[in-house]
C-alpha atoms as a PDB file:
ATOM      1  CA  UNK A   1      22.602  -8.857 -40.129  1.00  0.00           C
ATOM      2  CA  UNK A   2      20.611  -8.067 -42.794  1.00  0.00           C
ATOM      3  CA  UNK A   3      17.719  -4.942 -42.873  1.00  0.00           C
ATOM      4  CA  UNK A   4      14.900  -7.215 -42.753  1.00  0.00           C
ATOM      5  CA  UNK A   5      16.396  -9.545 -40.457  1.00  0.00           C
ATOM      6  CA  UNK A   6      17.023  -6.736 -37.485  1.00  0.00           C
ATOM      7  CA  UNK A   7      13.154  -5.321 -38.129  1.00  0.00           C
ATOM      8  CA  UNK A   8      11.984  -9.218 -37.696  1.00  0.00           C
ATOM      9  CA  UNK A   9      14.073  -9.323 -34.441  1.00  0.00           C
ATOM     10  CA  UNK A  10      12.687  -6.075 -33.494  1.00  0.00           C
ATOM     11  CA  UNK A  11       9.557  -7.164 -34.123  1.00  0.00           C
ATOM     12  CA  UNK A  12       9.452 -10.460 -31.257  1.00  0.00           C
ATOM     13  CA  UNK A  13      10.884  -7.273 -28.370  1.00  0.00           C
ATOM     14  CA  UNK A  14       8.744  -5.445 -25.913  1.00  0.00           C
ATOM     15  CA  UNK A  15      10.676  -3.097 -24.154  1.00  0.00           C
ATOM     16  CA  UNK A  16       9.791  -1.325 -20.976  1.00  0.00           C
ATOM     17  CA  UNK A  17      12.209   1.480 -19.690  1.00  0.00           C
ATOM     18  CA  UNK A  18      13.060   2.779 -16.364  1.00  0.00           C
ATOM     19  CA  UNK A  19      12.054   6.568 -17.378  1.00  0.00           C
ATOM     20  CA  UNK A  20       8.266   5.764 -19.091  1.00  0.00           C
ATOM     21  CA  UNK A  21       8.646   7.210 -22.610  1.00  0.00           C
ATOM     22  CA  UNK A  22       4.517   9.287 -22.577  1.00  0.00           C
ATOM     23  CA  UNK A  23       3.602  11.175 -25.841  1.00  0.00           C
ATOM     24  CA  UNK A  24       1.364  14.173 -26.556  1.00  0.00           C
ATOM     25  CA  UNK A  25      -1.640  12.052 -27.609  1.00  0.00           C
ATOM     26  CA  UNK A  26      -4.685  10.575 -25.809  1.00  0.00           C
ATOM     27  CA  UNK A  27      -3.998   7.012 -23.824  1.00  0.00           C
ATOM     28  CA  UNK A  28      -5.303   5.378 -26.464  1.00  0.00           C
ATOM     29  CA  UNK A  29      -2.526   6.610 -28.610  1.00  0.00           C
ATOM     30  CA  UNK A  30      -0.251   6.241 -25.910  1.00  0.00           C
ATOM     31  CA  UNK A  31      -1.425   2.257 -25.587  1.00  0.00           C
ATOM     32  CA  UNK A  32      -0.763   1.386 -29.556  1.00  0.00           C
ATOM     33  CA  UNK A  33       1.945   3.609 -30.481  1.00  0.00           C
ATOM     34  CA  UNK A  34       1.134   4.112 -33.952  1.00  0.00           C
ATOM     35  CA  UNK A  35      -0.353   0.383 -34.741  1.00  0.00           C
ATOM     36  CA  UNK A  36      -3.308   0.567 -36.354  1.00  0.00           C
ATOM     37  CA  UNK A  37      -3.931  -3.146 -35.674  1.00  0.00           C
ATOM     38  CA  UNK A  38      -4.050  -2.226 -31.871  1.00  0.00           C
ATOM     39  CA  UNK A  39      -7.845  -1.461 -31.720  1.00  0.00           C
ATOM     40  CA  UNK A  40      -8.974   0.376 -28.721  1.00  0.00           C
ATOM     41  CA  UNK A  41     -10.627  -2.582 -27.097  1.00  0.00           C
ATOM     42  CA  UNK A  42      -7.322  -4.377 -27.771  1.00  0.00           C
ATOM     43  CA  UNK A  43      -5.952  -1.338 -25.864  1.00  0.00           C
ATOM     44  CA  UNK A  44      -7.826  -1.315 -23.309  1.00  0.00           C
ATOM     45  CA  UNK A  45      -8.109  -5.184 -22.526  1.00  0.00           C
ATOM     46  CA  UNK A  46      -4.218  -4.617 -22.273  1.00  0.00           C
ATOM     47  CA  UNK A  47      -4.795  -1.782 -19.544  1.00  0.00           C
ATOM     48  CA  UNK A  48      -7.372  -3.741 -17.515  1.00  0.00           C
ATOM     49  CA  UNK A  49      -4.745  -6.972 -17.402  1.00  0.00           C
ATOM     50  CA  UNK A  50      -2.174  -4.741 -16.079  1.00  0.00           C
ATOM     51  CA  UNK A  51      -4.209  -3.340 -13.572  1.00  0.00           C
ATOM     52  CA  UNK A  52      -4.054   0.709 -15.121  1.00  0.00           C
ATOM     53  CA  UNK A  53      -7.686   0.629 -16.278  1.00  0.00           C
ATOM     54  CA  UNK A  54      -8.580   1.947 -12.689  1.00  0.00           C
ATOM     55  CA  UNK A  55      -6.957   5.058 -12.797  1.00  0.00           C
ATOM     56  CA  UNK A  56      -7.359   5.379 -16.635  1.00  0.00           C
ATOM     57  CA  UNK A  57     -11.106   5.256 -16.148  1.00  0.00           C
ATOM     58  CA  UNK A  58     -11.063   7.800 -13.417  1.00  0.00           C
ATOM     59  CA  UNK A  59      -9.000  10.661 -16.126  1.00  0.00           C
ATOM     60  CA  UNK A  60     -10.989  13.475 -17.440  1.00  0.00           C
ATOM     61  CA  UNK A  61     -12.398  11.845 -20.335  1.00  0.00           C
ATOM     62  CA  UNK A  62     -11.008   8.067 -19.560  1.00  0.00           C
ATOM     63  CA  UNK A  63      -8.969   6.601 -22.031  1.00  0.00           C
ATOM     64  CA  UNK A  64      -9.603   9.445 -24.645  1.00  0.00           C
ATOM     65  CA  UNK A  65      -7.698  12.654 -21.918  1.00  0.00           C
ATOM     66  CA  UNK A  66      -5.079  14.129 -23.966  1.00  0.00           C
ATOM     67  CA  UNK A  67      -2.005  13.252 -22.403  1.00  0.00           C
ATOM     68  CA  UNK A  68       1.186  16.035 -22.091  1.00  0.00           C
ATOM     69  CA  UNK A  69       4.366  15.011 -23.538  1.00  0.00           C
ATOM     70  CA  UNK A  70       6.498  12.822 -20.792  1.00  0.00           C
ATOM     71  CA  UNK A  71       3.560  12.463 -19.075  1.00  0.00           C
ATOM     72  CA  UNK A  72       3.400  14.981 -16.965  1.00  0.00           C
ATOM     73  CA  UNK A  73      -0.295  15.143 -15.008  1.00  0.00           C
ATOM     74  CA  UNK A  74       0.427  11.261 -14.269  1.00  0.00           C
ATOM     75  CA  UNK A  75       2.966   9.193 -10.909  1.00  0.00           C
ATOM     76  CA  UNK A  76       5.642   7.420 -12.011  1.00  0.00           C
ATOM     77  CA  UNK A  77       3.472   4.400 -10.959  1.00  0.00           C
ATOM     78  CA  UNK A  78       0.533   5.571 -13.639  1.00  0.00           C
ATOM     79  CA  UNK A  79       3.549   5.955 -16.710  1.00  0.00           C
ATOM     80  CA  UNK A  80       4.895   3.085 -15.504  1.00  0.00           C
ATOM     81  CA  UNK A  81       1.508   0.470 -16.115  1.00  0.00           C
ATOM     82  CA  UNK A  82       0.753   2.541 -19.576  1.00  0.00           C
ATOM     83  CA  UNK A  83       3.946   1.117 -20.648  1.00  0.00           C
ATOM     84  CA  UNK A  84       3.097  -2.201 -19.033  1.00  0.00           C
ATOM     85  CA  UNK A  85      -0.726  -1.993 -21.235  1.00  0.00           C
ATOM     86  CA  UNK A  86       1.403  -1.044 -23.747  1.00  0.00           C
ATOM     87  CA  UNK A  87       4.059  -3.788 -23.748  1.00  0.00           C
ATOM     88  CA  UNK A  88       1.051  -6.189 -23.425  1.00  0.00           C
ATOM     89  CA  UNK A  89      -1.078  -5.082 -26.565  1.00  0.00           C
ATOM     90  CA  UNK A  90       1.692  -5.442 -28.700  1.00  0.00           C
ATOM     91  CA  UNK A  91       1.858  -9.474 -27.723  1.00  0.00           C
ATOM     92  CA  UNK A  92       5.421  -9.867 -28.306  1.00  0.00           C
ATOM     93  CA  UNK A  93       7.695 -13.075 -27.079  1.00  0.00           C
ATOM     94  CA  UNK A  94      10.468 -11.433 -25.755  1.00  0.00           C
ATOM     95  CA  UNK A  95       9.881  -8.689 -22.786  1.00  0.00           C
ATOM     96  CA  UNK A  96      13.003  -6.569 -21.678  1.00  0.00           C
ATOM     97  CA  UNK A  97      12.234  -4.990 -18.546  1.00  0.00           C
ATOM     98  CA  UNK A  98      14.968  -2.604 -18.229  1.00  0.00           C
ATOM     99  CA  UNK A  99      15.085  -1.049 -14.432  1.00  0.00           C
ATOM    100  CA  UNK A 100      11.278  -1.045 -15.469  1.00  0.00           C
ATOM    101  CA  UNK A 101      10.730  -0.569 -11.420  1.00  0.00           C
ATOM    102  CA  UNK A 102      12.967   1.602 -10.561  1.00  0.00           C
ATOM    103  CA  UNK A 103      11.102   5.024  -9.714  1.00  0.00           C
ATOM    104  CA  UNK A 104       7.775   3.692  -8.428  1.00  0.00           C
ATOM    105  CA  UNK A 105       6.173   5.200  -5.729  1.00  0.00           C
ATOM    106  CA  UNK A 106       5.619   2.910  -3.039  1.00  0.00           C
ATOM    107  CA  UNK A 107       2.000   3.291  -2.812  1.00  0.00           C
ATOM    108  CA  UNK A 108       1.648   2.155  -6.424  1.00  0.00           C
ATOM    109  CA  UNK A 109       4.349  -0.660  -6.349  1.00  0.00           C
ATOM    110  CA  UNK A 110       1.632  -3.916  -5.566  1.00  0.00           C
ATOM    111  CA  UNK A 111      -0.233  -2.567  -8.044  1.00  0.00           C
ATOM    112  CA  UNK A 112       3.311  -2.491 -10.403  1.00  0.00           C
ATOM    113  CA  UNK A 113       4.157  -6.247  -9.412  1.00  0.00           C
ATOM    114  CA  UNK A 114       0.668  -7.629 -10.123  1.00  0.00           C
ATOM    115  CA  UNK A 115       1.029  -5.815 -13.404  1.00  0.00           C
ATOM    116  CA  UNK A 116       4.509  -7.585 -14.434  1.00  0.00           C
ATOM    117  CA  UNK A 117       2.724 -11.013 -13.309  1.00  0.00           C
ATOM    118  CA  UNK A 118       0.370 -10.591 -15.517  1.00  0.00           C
ATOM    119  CA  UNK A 119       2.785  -8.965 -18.607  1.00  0.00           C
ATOM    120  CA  UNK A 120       5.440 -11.663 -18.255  1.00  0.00           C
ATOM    121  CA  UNK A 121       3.732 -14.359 -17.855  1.00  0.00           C
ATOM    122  CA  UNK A 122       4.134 -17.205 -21.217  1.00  0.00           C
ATOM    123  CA  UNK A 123       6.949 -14.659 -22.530  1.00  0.00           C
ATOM    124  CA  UNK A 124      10.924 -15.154 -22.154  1.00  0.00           C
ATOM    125  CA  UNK A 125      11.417 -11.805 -19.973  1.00  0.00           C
ATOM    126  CA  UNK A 126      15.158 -10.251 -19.351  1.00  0.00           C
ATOM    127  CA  UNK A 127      14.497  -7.797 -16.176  1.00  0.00           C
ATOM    128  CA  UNK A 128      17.302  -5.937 -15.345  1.00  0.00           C
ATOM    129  CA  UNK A 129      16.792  -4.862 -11.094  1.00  0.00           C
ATOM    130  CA  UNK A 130      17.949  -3.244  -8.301  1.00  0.00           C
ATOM    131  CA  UNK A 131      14.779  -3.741  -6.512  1.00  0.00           C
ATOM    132  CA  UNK A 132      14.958  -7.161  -6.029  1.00  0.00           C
ATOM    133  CA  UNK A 133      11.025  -7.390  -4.959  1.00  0.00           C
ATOM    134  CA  UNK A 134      10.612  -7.726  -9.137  1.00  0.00           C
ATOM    135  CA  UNK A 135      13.282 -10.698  -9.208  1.00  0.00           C
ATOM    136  CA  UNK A 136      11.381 -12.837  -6.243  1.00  0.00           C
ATOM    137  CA  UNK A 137       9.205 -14.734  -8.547  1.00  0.00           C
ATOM    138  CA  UNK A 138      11.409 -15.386 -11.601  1.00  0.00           C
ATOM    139  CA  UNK A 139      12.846 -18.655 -12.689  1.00  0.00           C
ATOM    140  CA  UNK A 140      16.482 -18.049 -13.025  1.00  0.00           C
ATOM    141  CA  UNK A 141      18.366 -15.150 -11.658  1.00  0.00           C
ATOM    142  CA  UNK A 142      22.137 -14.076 -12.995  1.00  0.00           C
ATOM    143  CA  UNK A 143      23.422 -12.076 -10.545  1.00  0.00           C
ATOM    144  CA  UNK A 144      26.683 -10.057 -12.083  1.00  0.00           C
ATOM    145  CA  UNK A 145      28.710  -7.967  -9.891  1.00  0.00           C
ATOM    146  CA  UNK A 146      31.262  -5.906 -12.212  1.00  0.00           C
ATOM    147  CA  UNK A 147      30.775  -7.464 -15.455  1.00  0.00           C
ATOM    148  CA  UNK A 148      31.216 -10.939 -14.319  1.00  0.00           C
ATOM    149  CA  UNK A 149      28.474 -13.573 -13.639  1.00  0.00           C
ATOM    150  CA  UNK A 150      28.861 -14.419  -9.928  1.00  0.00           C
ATOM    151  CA  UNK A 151      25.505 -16.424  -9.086  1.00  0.00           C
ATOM    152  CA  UNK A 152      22.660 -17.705 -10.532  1.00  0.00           C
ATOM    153  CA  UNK A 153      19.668 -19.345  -9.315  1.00  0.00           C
ATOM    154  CA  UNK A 154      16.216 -18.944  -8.038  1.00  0.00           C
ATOM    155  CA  UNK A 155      15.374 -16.125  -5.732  1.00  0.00           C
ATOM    156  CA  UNK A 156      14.993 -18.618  -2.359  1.00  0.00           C
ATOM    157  CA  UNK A 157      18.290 -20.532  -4.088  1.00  0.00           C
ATOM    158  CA  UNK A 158      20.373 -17.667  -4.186  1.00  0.00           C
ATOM    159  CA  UNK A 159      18.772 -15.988  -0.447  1.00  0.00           C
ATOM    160  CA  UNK A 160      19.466 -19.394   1.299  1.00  0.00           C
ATOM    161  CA  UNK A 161      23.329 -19.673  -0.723  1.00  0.00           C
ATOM    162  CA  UNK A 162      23.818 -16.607   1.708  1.00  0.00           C
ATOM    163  CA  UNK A 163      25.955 -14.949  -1.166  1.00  0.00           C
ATOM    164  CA  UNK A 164      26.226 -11.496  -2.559  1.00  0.00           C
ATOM    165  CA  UNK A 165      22.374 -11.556  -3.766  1.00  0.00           C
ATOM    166  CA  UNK A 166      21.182 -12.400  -0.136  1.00  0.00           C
ATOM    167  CA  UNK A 167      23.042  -9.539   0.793  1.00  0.00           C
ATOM    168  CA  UNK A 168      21.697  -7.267  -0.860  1.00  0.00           C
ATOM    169  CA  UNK A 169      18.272  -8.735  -0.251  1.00  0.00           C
END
């Protein structure tokens, strides 16, 4: 694949990790990564969407606090929806939530789930989950069980198939 051609793919991916990836830099920053054509309303439309605007508002100096490196003075739940305002104000097609629940605490996780609603919605989304509360309202789910593809369906498909997804359900 050509140079150009792996930047243009690049380009249509938001990716959301299981470990938030926070840099030294206010939450603006933090929100557009380095794109300038990210304004800070842009930014902070994203926020609101995902439901982080909230807490963001309630910082030290809002969406202008400096932020430590990896995130520190934040929950995993806070990290977690920066990414998600972050994923969102870059607009792309494709969303790869990668374990993207994972370490939420539990007193943040509705707040998480309307958050994904919200950033997944009118994009093709890959989620790769353990928690299966972010599968429940997906289209399709592949269910692989040591590298082979095992079931697939919808969440109340596979629960009522009684296989190895209602299990662990």
């Amino acid at each position: 694949m050509a140079k150009a051609d792996r930047h243009w793919a690049r380009s249509q991916i938001a990716l959301v990790l299981q470990d938030p990836v926070i840099f030294s830099g206010d939450v603006y920053a933090n929100l557009r990564m380095g794109e300038a054509s990210i304004t800070e309303e842009a930014a902070r439309a994203a926020a609101e969407r995902v439901h982080a605007d909230p807490f963001l508002r309630a910082l030290p100096q809002g969406y202008k606090t400096l932020l430590p490196e990896r995130g520190s003075t934040l929950s995993a739940g806070q990290r977690q929806l920066i990414t998600y305002g972050r994923a969102l104000a870059f607009d792309r097609p494709i969303l790869i939530l990668d374990e993207a629940t994972a370490n939420i605490d539990p007193e943040t996780e509705a707040q998480i789930q309307e958050g994904l609603e919200v950033l997944m919605k009118d994009r093709t989304t890959v989620i790769i989950a353990h928690r299966l509360a972010t599968l429940r309202k997906v289209n399709r789910i592949l269910v692989i069980d040591r590298g082979r593809l095992v079931e697939q369906g919808s969440h109340r498909e596979l629960v009522a198939a009684g296989g190895l997804y209602a299990k662990m359900n």
